[in-house]
N, C-alpha and C. Protein backbone atom coordinates (compact mmCIF):
# COMPACT_ATOMS: atom_id res chain seq x y z
N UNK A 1 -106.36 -95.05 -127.75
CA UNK A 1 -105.73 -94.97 -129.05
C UNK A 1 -104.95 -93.67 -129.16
N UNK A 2 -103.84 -93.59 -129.51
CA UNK A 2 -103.22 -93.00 -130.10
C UNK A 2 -103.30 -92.05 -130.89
N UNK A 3 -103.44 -90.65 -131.18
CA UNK A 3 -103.73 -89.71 -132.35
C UNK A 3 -102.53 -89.75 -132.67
N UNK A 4 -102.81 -88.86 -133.79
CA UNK A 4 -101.43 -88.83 -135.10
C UNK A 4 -101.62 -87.45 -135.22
N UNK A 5 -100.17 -86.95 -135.37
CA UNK A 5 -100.06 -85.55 -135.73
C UNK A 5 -101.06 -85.25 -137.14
N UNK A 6 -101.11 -86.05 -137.77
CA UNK A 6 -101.70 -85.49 -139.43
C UNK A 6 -103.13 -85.09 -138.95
N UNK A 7 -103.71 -85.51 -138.55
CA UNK A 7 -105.07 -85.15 -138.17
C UNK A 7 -105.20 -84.06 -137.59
N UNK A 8 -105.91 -82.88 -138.32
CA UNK A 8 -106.30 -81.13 -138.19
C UNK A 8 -106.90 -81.43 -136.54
N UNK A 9 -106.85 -80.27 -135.62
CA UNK A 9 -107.79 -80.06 -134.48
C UNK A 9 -109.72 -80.23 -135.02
N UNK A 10 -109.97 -79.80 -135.74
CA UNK A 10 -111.24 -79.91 -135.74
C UNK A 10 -111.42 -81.17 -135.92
N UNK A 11 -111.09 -81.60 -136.75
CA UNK A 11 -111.26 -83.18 -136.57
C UNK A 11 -110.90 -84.09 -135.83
N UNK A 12 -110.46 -83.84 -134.64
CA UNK A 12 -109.91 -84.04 -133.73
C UNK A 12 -110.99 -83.77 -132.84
N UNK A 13 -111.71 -82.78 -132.41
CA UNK A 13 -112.72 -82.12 -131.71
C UNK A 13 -113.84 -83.05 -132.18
N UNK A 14 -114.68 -83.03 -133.69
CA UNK A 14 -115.41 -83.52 -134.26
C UNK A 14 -115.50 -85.19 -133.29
N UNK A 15 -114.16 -85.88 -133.97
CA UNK A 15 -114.11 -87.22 -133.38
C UNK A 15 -114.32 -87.30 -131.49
N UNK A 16 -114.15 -86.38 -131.13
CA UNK A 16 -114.12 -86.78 -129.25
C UNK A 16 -115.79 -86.13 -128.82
N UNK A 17 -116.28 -85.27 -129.65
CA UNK A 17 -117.54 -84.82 -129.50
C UNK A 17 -118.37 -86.14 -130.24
N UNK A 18 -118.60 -86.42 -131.45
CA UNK A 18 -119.25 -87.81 -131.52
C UNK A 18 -119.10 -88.88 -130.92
N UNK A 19 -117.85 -88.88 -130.46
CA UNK A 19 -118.12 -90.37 -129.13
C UNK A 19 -118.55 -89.59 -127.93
N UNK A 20 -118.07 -88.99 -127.57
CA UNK A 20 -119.02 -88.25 -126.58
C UNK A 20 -120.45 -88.28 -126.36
N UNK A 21 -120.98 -87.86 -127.48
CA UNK A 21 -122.59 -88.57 -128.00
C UNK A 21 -122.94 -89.85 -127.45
N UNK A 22 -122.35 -90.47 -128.54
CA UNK A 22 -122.73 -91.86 -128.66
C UNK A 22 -122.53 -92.49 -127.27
N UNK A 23 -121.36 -92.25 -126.37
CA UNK A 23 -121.49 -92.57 -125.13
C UNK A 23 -122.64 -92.45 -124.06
N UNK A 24 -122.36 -90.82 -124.29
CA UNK A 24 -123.45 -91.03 -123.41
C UNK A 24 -125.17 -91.65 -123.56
N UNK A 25 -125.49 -91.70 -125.05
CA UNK A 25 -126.36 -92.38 -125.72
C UNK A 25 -126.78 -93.65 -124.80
N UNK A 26 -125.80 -94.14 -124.78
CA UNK A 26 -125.43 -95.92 -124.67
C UNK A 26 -125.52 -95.42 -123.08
N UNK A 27 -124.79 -94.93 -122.09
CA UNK A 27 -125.11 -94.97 -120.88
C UNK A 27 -126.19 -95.01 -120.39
N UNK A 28 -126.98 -94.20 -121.13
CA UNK A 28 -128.71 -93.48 -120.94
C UNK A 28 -129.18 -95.04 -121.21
N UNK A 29 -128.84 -95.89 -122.06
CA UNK A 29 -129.31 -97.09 -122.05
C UNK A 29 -128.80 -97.57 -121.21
N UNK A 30 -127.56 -98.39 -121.03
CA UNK A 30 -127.43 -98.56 -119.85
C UNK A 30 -127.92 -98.50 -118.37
N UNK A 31 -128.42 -97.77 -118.15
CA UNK A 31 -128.73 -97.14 -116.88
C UNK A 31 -129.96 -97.72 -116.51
N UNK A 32 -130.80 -97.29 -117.68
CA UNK A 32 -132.28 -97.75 -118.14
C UNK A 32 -132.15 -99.45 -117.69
N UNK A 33 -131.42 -99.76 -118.05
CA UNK A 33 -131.92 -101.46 -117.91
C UNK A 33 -131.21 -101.63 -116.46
N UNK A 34 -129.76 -101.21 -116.10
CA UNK A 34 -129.70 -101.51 -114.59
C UNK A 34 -130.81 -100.97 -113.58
N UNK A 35 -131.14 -99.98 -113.55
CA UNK A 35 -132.22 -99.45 -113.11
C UNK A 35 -133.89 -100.36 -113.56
N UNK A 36 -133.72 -100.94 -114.50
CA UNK A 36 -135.20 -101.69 -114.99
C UNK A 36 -136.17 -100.81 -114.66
N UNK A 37 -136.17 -99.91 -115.36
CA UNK A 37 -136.99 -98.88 -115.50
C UNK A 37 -138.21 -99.66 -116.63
N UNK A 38 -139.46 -99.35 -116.67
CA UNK A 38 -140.31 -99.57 -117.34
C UNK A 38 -140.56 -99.85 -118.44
N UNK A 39 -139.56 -98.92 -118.83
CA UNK A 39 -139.25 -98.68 -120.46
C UNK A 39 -138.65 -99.90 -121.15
N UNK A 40 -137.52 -100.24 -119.87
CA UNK A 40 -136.48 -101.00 -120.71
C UNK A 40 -136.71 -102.41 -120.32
N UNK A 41 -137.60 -102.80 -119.26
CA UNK A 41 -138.25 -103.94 -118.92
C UNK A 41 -139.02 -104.52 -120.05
N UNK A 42 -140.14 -103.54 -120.34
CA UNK A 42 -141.34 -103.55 -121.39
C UNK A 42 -140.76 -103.86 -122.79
N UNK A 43 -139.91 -102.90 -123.31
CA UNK A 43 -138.92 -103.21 -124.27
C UNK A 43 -138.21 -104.30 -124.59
N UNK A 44 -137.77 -105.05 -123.79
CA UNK A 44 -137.02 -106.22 -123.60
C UNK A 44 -137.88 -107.52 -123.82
N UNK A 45 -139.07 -106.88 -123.01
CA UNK A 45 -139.87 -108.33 -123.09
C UNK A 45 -140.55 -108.64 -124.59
N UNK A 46 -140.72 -107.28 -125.07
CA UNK A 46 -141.75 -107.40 -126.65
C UNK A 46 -140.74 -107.96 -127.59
N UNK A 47 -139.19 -107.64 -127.25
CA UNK A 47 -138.32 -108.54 -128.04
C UNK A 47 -138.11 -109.74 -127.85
N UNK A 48 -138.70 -109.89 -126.64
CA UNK A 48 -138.77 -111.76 -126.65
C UNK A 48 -137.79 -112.05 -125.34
N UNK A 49 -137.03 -111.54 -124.91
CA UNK A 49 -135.90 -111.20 -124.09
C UNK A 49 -136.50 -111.72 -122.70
N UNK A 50 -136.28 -112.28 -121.87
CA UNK A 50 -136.88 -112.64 -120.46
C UNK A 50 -136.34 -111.16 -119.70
N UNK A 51 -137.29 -111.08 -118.26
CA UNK A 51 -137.31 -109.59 -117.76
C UNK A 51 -135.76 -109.60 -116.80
N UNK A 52 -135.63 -111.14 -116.51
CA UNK A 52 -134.30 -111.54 -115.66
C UNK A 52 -133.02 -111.06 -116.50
N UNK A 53 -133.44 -111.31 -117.70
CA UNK A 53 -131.47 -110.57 -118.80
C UNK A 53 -131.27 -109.39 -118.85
N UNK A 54 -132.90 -108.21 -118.49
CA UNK A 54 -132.45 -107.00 -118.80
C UNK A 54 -131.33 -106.45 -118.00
N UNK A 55 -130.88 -106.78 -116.36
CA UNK A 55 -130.10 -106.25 -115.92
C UNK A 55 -128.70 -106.72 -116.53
N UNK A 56 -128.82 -108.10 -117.21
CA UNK A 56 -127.19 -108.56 -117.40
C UNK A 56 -127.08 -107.59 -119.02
N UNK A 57 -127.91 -107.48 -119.90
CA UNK A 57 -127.59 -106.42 -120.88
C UNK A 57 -127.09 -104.83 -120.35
N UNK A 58 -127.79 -104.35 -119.43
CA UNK A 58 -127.34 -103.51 -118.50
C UNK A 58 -125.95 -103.68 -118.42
N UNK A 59 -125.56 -104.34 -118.00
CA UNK A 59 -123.85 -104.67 -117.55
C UNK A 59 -123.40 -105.13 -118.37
N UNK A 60 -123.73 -105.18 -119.97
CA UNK A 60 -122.69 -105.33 -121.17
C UNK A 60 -122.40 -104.67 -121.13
N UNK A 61 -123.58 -103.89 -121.42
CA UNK A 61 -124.02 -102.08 -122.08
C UNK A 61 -122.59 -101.07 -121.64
N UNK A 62 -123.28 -101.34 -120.10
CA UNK A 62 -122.28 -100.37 -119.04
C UNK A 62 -120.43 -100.71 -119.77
N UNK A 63 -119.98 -101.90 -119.16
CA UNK A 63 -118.99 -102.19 -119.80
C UNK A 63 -118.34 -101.86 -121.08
N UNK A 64 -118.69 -101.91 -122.20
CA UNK A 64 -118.74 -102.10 -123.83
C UNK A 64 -118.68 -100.29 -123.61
N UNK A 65 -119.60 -99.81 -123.33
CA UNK A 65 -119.60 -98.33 -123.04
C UNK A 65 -118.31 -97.75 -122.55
N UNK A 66 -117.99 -97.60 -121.54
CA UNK A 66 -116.55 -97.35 -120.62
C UNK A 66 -115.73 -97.85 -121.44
N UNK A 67 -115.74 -98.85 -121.59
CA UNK A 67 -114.34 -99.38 -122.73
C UNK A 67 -114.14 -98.92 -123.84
N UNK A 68 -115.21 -98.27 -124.47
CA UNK A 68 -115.44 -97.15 -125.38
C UNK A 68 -114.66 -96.01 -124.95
N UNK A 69 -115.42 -95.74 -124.28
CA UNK A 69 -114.76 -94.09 -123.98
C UNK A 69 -113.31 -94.06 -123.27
N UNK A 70 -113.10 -94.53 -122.28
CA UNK A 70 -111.09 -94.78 -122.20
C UNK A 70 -110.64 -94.77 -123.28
N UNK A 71 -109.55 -93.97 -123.31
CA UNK A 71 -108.72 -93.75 -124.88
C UNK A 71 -107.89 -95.49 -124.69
N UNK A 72 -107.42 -95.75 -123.77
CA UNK A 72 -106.44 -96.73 -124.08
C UNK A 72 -107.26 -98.04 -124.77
N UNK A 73 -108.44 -98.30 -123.94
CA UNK A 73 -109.55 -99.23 -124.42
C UNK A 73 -110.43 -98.79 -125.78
N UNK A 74 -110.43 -97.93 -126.13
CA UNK A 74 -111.78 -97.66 -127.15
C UNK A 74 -111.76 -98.41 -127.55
N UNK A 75 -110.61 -99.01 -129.10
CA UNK A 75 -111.26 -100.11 -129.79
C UNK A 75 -111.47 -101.33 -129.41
N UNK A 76 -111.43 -101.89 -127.96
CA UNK A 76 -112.05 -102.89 -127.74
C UNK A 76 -112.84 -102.64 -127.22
N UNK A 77 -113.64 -101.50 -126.90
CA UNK A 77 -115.13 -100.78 -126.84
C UNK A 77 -115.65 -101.24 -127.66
N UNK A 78 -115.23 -100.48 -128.93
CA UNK A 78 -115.68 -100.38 -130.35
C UNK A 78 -116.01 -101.84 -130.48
N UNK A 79 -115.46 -102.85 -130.31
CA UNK A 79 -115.54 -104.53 -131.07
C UNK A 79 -116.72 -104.50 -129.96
N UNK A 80 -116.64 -104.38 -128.90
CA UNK A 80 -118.09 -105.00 -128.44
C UNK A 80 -119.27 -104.44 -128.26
N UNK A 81 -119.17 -103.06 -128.19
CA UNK A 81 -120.25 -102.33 -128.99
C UNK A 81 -120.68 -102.78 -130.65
N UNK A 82 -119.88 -103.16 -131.26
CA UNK A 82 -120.14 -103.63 -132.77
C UNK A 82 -121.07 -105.21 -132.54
N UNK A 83 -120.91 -105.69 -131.24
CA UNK A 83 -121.33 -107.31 -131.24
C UNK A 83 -122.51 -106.89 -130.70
N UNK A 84 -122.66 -105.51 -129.67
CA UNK A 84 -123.84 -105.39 -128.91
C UNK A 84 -125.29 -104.96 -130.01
N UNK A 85 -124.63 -103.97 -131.20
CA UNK A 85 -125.47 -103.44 -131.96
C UNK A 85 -125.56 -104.61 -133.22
N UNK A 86 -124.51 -105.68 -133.55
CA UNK A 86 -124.99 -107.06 -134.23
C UNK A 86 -126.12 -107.87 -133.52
N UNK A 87 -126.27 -107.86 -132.28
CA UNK A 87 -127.46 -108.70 -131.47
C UNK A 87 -128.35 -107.53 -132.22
N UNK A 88 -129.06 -106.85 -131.87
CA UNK A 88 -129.47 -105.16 -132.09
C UNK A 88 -130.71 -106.17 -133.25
N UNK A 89 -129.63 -105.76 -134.25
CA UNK A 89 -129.97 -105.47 -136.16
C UNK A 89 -130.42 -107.56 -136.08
N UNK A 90 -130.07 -108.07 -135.15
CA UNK A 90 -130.46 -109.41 -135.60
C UNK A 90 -132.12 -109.43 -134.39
N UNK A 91 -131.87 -108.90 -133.49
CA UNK A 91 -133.02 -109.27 -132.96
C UNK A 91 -134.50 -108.31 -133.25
N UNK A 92 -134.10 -107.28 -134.72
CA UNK A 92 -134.98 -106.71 -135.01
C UNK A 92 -135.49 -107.48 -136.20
N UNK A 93 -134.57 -108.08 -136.93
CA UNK A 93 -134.64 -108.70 -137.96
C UNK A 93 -135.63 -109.68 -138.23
N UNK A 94 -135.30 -110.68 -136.66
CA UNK A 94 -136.58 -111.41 -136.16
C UNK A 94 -137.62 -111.20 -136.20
N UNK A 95 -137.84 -109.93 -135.82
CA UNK A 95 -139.55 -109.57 -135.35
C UNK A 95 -140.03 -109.35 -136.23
N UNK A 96 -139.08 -109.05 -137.58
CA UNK A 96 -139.89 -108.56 -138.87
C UNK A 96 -140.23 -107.05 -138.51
N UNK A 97 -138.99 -106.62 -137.65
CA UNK A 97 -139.74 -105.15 -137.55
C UNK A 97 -139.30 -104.42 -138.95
N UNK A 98 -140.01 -103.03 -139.02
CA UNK A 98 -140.09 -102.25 -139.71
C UNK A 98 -138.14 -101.83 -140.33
N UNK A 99 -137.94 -101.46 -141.70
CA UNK A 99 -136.56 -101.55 -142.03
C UNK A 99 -135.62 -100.08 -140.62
N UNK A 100 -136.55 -99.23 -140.58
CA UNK A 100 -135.91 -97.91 -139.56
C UNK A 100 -135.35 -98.86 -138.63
N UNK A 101 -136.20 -99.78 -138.24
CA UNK A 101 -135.37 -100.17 -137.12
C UNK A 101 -134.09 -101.46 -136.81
N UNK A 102 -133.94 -101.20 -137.88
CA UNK A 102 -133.10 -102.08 -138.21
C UNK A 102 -131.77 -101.64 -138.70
N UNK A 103 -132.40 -100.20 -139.67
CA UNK A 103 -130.93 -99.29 -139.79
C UNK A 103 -129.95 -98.62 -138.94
N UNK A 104 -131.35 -98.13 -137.94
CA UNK A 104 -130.98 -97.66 -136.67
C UNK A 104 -129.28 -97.98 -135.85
N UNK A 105 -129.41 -99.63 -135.57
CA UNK A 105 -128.20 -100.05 -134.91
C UNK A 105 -127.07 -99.73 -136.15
N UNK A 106 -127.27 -100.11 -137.53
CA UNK A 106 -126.50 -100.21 -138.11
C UNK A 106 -125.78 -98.76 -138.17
N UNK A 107 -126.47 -97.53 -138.23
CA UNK A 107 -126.14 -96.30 -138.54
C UNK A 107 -125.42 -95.98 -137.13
N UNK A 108 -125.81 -96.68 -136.36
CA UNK A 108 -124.99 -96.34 -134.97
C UNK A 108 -123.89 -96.53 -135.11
N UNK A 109 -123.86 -98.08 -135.75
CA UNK A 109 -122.34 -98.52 -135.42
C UNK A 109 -121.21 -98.16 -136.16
N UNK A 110 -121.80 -97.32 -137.73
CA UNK A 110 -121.25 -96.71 -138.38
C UNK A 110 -120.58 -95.72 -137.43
N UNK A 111 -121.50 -94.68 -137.08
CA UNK A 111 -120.90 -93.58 -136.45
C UNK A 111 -120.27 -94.12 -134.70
N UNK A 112 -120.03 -94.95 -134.38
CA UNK A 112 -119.41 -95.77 -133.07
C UNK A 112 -117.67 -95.65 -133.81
N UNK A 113 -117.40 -96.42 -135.48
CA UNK A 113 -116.19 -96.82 -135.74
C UNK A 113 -115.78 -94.97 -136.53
N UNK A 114 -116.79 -94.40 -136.55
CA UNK A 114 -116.20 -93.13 -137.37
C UNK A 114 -115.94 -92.34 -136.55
N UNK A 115 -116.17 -92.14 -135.46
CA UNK A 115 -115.46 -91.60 -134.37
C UNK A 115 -114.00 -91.63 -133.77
N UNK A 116 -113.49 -92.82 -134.13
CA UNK A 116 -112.35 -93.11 -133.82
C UNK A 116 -111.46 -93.12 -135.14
N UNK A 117 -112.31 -93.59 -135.93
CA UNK A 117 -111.43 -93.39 -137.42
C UNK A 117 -110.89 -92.25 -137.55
N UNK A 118 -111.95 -91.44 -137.61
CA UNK A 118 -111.39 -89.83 -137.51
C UNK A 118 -110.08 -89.02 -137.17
N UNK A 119 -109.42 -89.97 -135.94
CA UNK A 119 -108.65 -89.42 -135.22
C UNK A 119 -107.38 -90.65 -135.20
N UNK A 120 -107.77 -91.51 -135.96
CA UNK A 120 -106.46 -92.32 -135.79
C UNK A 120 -105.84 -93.30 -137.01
N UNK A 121 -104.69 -92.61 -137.21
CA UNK A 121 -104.22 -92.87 -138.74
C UNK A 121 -103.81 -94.22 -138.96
N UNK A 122 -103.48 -95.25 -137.91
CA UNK A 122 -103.43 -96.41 -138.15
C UNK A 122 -104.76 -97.23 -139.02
N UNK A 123 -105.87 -96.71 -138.38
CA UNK A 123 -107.01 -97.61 -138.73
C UNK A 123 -107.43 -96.67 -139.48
N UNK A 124 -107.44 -95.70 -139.92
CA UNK A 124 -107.66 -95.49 -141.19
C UNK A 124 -106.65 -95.63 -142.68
N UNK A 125 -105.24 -95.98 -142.27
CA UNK A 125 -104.67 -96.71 -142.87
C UNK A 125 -105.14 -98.25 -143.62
N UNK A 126 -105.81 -98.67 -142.35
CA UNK A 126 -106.15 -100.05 -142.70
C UNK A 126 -107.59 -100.02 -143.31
N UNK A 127 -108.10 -99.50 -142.78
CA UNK A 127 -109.63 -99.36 -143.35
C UNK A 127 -110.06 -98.26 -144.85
N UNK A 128 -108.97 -98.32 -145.30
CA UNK A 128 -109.29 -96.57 -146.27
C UNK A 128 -109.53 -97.33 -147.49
N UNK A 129 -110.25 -96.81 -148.23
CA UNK A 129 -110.61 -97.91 -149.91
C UNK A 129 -108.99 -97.92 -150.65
N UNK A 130 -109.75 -98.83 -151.28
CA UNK A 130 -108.35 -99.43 -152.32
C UNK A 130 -108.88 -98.99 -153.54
N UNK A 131 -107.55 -98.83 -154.37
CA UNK A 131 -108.19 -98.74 -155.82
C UNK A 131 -107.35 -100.18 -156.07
N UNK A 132 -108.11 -100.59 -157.23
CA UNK A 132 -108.07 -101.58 -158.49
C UNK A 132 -106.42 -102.37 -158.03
N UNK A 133 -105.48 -101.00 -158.87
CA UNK A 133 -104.03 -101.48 -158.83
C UNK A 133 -103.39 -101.56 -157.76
N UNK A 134 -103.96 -100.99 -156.54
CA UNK A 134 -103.06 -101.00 -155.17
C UNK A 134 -102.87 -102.40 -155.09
N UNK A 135 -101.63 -102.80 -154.19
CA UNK A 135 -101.22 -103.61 -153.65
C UNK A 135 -101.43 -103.98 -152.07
N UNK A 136 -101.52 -105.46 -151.45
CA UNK A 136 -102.17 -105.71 -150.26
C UNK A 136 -100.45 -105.28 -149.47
């Protein structure tokens, strides 16, 4: 994506340091399930998940991730990171787990699209509130 002159350096910094985060966040997962590390085996299975999908979530993960972080790709990062953390918030939903964990994905994916918002005046063009009298 594209930056826009209007956008200050710090916010500019701000936005490439929170995806930065969140990337590597998501890799650390990633990794975890290509690797089928214990954690993410065990994890997978208490969600109901067979132990055979953890590697193909692995290779969303991985994907959806990278496509994130490439400037030319982010927002079609962003859309499938948004579908990865919609499975997320639905397969917690199921279990009747506890509400934290359920906000969890959601607060992610908040800060997944505010990262890029930050820094790019198109989509915050499109995404910015309306008042009452504005026009579409």
């Amino acid at each position: 994506m594209k930056t826009s002159r209007k956008v200050s350096k710090g916010t500019l910094w701000i936005s490439y340091i929170l995806q930065s985060l969140i990337a590597i966040m998501l890799l650390v997962g990633a990794f975890n399930n290509l690797l089928q590390t214990d954690m993410a085996v065990s994890g997978a299975i208490e969600m109901g998940y067979p132990k055979a999908s953890v590697i193909y979530l692995g290779i969303v993960l991985l994907i959806s991730t990278v496509l994130y972080a490439i400037p030319q790709t982010t927002f079609l990062g962003c859309l499938l990171l948004t579908a990865w953390l919609g499975g997320a918030i639905a397969t917690h939903i199921i279990h009747n787990d506890p509400i934290i964990n359920i906000l969890f994905p959601i607060v992610f994916g908040i800060l997944v699209w505010l990262s890029i918002w930050l820094r790019n005046e198109k989509l915050r063009s499109i995404a910015k509130p309306r008042k009452k009298n504005d026009k579409e």
